[in-house]
Protein backbone atom coordinates (compact mmCIF):
# COMPACT_ATOMS: atom_id res chain seq x y z
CA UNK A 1 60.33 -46.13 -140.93
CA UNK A 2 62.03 -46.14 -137.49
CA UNK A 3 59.93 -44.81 -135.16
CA UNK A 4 62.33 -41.59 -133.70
CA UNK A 5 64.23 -40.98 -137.20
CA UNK A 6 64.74 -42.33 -140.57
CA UNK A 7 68.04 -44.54 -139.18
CA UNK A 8 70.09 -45.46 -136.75
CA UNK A 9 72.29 -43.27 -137.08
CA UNK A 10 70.20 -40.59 -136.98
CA UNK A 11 68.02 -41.35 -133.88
CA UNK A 12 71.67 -42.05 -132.82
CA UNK A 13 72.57 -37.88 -133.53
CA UNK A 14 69.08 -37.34 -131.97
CA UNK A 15 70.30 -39.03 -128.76
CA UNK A 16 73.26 -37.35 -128.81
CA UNK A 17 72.05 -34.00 -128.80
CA UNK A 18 69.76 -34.63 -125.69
CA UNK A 19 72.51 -35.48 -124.09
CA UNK A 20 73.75 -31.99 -122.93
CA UNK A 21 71.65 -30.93 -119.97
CA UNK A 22 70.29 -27.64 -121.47
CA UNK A 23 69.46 -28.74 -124.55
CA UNK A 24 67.33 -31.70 -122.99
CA UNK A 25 65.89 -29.05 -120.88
CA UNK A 26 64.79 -27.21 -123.58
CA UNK A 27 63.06 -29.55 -125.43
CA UNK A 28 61.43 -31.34 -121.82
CA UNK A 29 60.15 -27.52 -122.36
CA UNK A 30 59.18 -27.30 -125.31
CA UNK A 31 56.85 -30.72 -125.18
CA UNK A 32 54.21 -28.51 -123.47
CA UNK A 33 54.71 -25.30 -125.51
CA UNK A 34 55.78 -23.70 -128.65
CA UNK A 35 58.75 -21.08 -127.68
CA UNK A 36 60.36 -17.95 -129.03
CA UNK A 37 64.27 -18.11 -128.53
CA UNK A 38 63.91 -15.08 -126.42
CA UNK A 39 61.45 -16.92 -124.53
CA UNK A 40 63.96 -19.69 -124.53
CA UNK A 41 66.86 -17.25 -123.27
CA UNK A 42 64.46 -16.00 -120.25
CA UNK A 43 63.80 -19.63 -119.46
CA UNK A 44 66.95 -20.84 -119.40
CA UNK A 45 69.27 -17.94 -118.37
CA UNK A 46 71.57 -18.69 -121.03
CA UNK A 47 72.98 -15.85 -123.88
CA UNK A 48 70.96 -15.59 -126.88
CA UNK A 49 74.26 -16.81 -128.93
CA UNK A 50 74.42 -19.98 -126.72
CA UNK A 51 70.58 -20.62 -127.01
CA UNK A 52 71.10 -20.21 -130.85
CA UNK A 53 73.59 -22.54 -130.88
CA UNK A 54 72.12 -25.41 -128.73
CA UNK A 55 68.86 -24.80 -131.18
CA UNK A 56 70.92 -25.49 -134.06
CA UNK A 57 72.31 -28.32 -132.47
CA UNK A 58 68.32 -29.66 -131.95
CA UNK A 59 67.18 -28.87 -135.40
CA UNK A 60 70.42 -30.57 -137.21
CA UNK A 61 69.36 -33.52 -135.13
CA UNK A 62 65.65 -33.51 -136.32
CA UNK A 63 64.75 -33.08 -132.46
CA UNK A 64 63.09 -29.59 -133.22
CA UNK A 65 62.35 -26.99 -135.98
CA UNK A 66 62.02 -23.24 -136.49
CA UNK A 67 58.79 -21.66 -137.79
CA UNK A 68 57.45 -18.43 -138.71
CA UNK A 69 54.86 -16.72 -136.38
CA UNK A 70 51.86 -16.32 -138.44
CA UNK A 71 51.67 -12.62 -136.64
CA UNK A 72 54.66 -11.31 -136.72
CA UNK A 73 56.74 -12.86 -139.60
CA UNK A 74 60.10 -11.64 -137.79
CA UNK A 75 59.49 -13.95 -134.68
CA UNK A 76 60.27 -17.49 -135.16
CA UNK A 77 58.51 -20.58 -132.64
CA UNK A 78 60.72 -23.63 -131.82
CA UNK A 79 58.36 -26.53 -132.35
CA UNK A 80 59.30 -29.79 -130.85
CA UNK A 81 59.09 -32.64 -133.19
CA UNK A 82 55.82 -34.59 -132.46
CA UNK A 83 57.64 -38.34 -132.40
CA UNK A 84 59.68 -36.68 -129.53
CA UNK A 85 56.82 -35.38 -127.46
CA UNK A 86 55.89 -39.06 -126.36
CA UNK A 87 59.47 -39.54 -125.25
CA UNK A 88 60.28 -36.84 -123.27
CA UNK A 89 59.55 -36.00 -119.90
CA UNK A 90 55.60 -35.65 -119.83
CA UNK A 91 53.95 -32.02 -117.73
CA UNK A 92 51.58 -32.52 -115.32
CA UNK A 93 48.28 -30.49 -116.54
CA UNK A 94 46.10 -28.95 -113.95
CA UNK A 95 41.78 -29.44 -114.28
CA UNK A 96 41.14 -25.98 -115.64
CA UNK A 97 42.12 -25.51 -119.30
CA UNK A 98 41.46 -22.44 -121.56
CA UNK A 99 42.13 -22.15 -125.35
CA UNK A 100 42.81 -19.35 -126.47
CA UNK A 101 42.65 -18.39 -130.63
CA UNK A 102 41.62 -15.20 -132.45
CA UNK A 103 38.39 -15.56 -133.06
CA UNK A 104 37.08 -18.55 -130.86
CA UNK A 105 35.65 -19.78 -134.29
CA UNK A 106 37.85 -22.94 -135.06
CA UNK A 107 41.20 -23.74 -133.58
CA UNK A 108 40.08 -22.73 -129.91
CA UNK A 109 36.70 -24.58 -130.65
CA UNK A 110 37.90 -28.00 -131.32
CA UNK A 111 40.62 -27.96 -129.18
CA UNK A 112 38.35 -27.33 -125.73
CA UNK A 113 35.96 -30.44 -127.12
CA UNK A 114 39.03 -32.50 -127.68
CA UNK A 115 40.10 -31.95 -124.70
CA UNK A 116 36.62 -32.53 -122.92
CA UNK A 117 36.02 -35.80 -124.91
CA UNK A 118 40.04 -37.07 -124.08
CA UNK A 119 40.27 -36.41 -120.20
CA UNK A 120 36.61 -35.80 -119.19
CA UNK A 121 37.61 -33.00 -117.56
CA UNK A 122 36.53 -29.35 -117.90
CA UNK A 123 37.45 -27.43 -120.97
CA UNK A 124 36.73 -23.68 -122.20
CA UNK A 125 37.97 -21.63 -125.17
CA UNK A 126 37.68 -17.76 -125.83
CA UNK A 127 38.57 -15.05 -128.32
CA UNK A 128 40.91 -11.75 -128.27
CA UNK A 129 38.35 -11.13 -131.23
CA UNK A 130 35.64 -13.02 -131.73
CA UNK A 131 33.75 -13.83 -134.67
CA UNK A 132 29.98 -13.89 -135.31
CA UNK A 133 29.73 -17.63 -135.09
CA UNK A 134 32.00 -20.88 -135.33
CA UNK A 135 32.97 -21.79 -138.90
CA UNK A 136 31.13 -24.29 -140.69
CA UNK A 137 34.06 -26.04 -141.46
CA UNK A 138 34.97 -26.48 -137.42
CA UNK A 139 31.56 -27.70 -137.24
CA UNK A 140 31.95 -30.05 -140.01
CA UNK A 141 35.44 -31.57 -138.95
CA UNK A 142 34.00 -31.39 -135.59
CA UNK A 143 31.25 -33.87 -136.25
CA UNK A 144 33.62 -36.42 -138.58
CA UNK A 145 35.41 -36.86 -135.24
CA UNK A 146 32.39 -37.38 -133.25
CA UNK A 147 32.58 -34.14 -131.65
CA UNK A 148 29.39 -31.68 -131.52
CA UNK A 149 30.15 -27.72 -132.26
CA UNK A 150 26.47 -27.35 -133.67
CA UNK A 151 25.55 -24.84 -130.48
CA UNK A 152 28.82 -23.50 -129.67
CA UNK A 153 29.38 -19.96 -129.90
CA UNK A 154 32.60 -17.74 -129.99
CA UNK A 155 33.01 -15.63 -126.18
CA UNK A 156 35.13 -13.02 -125.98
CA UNK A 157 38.55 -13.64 -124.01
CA UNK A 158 38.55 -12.02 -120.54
CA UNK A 159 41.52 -12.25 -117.91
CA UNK A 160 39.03 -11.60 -114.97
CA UNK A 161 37.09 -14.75 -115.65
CA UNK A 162 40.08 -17.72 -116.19
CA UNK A 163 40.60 -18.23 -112.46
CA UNK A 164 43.63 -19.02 -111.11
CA UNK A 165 43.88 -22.64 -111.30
CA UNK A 166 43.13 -22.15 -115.52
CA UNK A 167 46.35 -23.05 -117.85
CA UNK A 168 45.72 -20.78 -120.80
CA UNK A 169 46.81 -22.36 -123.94
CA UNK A 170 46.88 -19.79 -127.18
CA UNK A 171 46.41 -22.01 -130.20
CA UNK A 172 47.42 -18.95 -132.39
CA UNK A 173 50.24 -17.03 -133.12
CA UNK A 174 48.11 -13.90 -132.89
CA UNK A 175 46.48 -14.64 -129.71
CA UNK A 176 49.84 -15.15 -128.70
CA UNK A 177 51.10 -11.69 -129.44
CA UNK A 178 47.56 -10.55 -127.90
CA UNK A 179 48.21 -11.31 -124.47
CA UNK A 180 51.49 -11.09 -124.14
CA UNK A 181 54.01 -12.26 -121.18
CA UNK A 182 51.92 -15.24 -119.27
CA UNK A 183 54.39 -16.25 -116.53
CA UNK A 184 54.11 -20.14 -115.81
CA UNK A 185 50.51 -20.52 -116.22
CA UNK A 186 50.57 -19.89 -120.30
CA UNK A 187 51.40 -21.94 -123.47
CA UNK A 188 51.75 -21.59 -126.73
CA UNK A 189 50.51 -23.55 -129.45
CA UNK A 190 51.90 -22.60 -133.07
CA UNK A 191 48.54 -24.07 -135.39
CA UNK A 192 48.30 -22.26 -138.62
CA UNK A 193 45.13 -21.21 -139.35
CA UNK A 194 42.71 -23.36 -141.51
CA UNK A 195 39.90 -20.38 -142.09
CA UNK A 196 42.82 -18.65 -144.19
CA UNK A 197 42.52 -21.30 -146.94
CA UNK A 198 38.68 -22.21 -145.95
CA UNK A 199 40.00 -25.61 -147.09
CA UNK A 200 38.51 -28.90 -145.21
CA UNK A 201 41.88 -30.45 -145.59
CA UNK A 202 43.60 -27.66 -143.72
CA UNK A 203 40.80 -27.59 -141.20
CA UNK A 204 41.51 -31.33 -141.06
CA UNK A 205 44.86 -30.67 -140.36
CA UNK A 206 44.83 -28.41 -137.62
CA UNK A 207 42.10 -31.03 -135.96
CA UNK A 208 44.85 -33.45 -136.26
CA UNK A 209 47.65 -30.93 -134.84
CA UNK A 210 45.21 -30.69 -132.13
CA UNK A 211 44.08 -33.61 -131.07
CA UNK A 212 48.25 -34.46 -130.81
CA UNK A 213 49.16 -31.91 -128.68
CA UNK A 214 46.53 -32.97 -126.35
CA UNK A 215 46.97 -36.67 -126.29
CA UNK A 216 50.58 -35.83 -124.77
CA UNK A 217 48.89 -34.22 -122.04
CA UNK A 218 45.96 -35.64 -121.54
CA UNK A 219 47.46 -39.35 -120.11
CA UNK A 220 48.46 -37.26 -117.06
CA UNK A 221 45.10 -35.51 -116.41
CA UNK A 222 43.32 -38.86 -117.53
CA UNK A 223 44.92 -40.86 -114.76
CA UNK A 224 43.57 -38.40 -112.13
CA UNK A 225 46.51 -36.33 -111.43
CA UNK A 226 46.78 -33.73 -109.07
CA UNK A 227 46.80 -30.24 -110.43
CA UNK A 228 50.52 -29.02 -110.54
CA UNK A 229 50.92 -25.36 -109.02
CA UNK A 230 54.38 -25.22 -110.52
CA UNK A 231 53.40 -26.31 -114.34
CA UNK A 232 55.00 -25.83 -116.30
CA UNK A 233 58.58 -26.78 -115.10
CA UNK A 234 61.02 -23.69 -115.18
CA UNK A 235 64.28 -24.26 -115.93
CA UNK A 236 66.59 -22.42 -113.81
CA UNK A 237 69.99 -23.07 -115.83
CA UNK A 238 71.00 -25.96 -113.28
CA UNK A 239 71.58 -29.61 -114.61
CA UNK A 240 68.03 -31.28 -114.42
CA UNK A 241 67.67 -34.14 -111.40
């Protein structure tokens, strides 16, 4: 299998549809962060017609896809392909990094001890509503990777406490919805929910999801970058330099 499509001719249509300045400026976007097309529109300054179309464009081109919020099953996240994420323009991550998930019992878990064991850097996670404890499972999958959970427990989300330098990054789609408009210092990661099956091969998966999403990032915090006031990069509807 090629490594950005199934063809030629294909990564060829990929390509193509990158070419137009927007529409690589959306998905440079979108490496960091999972977006609503309104968020897209608000980003950008284009209409919501034109941001519909140059999405369409994208997903015909297998550069991103459209999936339903877990929350609100009217809202819709663009994802960004994973094959592209290596290949587009890579964000500068600052030290501080809070996860963000429900119930700070799995997806939030795992993703602050990925992110400790990847960069050696600092790493918390919290919950809009937190559960009792950490779920077995997130312990289990936890462990297989090497990763300890055993005396973690699930803290309660609190704006006062993040700090300024702190990225917030909801791993949710309910979380998401939670705490609302972020400004520059908030992404979004779209990870279904493994505790809704209980299944080790869904918990499994979301490790995986996980563990993805941060090795984009994490070659920029790994090599001792500065922290980036400006992260993530706003596009203000000019071509990109």
């Amino acid at each position: 299998m090629a490594r950005h499509g199934s063809s030629p001719h294909r990564r060829a249509a990929a390509f193509a549809a990158l070419g137009d300045p927007t529409r690589l400026a959306i998905a440079d976007r979108l490496v960091a962060s999972d977006l609503t097309p309104s968020e897209i529109v608000d980003l950008t300054g284009c209409s919501s017609p034109l941001v519909a179309h140059h999405l369409d464009v994208l997903e015909a081109a297998g550069v991103v896809r459209r999936s339903r919020s877990e929350s609100d099953g009217r809202k819709r996240f663009v994802i960004l392909e994973p094959r592209w994420r290596s290949v587009l323009a890579p964000p500068t991550v600052p030290d501080e990094v809070l996860f963000v998930c429900t119930h700070n019992s799995a997806r939030s878990q795992m993703a602050a001890a990925i992110w400790r064991h990847r960069t050696g850097r600092p790493a918390s996670s919290a919950g809009t509503h937190p559960a009792a404890r950490v779920h077995p499972s997130a312990v289990r999958i936890a462990r297989r990777h090497g990763l300890d959970l055993a005396d973690a427990e699930p803290t309660r989300f609190d704006p006062a406490r993040t700090g300024r330098a702190a990225v917030i990054i909801t791993v949710c789609d309910r979380a998401h919805d939670d705490l609302g408009a972020g400004g520059s210092a908030r992404l979004h990661w779209s990870v279904p929910d493994p505790a809704a099956s209980g299944s080790a091969r869904d918990f499994e998966s979301a490790f995986q999801q996980l563990d993805e999403r941060i090795g984009v990032l994490a070659p920029s915090t790994a090599a001792g970058a500065p922290p980036s006031a400006s992260f993530p990069h706003q596009y203000n509807g000019r071509t990109p330099t």
